[in-house]
Protein backbone atom coordinates (compact mmCIF):
# COMPACT_ATOMS: atom_id res chain seq x y z
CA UNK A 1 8.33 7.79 -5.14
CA UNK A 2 11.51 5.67 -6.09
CA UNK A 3 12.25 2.73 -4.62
CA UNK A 4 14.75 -0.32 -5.62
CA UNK A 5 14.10 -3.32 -7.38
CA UNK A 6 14.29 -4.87 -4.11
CA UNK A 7 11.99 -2.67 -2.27
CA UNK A 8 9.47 -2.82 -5.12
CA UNK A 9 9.51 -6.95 -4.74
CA UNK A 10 8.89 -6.76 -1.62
CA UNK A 11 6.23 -4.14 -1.81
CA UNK A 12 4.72 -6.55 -4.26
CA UNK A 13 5.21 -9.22 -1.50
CA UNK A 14 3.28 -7.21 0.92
CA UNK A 15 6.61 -6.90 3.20
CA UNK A 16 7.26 -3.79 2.51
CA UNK A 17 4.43 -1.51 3.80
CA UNK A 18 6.42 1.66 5.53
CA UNK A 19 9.31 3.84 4.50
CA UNK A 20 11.57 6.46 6.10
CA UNK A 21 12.69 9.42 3.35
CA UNK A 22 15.09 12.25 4.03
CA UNK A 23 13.16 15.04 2.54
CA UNK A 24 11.35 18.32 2.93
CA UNK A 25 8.33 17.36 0.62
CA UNK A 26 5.80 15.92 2.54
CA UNK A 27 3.56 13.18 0.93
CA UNK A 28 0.14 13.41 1.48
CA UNK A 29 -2.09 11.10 3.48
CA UNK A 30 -4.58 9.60 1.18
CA UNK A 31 -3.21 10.31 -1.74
CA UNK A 32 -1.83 7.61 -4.60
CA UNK A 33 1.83 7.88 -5.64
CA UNK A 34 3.34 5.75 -8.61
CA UNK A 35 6.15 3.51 -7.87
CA UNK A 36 9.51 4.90 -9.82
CA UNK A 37 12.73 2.75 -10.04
CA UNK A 38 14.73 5.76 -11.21
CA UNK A 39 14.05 9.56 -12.01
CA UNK A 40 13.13 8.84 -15.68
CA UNK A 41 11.47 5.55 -14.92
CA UNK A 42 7.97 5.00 -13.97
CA UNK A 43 6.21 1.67 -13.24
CA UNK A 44 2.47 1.25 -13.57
CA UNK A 45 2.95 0.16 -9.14
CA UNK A 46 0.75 2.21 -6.70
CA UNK A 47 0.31 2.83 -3.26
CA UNK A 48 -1.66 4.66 -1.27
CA UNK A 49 0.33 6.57 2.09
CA UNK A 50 -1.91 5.83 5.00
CA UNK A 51 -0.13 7.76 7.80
CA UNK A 52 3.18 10.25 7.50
CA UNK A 53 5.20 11.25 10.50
CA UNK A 54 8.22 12.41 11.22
CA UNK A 55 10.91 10.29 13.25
CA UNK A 56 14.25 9.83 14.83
CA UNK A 57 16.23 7.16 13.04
CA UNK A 58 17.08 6.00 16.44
CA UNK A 59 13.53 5.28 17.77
CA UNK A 60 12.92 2.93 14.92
CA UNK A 61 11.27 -0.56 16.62
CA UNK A 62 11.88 -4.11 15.74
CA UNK A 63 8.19 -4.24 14.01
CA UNK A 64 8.98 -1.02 12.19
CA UNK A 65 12.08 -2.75 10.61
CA UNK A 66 9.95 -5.68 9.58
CA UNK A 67 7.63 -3.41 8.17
CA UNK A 68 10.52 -1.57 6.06
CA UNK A 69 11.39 -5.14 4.31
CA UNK A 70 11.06 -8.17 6.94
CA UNK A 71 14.55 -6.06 8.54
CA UNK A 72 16.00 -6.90 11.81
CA UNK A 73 17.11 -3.20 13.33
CA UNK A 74 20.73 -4.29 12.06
CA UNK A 75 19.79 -5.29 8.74
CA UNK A 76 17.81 -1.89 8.32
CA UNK A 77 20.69 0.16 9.60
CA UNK A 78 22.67 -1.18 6.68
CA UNK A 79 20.41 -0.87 4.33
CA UNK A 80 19.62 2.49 5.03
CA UNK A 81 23.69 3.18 4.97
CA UNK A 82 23.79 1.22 1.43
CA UNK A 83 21.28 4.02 0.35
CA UNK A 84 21.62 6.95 2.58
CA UNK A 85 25.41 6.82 3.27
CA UNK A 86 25.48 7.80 6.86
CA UNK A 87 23.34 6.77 10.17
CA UNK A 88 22.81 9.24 12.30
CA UNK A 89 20.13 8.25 15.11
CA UNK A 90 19.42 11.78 15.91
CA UNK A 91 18.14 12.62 12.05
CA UNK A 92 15.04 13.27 12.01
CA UNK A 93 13.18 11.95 8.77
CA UNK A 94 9.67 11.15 7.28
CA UNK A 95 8.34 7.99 8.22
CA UNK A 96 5.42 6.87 5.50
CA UNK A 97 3.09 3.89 5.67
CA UNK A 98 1.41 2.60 2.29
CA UNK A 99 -0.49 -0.13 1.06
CA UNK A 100 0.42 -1.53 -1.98
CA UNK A 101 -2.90 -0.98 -4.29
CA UNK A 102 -3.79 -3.64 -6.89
CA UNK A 103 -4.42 -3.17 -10.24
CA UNK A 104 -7.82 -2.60 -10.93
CA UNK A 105 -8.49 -1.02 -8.12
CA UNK A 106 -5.18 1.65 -8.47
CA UNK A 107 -6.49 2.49 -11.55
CA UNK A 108 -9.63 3.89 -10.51
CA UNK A 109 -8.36 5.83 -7.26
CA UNK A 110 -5.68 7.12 -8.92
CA UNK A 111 -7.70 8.51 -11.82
CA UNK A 112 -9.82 10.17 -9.01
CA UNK A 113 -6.35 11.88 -6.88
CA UNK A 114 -3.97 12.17 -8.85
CA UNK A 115 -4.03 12.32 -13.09
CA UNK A 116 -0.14 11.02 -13.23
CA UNK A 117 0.21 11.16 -17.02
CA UNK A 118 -0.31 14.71 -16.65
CA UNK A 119 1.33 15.32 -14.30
CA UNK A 120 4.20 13.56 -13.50
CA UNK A 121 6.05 15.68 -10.40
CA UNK A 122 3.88 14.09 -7.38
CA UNK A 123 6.06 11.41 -6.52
């Protein structure tokens, strides 16, 4: 899953701990993804999804802002734009909760899930 240098800090920060992707892969509840900061580049960063769901971009809540990054709704809206390009409160997109794993303890789940070295495409 690719995020920004600024998303990953504040991942690391515990203030990021939900994300909204436009995609038709589904991410699976329970399972450990590794943090990517581009397509070629992976960082040893894992979370775990806790709940998926799909949402309108318009029915996003104050808290659910705050969860995407300590975001007011306004702040979100343009950093979705930055990324995205457009707002369009009728899109419907994946909504994703995570917690950030540490190290130790990533290592060992994710050698159970997921063998990421092998292969790379679950992201």
């Amino acid at each position: 899953m690719i995020f920004s240098e600024e998303h990953i800090r504040l991942i690391l920060e515990g203030k990021k701990t939900q994300t909204r992707r436009r995609h038709i892969h589904v991410l699976k509840v329970g399972r450990v993804y590794r943090i990517q900061r581009n397509w070629y580049e992976w960082t040893d960063i894992r979370i775990i999804i806790t709940r998926a769901f799909q949402q309108r971009l318009g029915d996003i809540s104050e808290e659910d802002a705050r969860r995407e990054g300590g975001y007011t709704l306004e702040e979100f809206r343009s950093v979705w734009e930055e990324i995205n390009g457009s707002w369009d409160p009728q899109e419907v997109v994946w909504v994703y909760e995570f917690e950030y794993m540490e190290d130790s303890m990533s290592r060992n789940c994710s050698r159970r899930l997921i063998d990421f070295d092998k292969n790379p495409s679950y992201f």
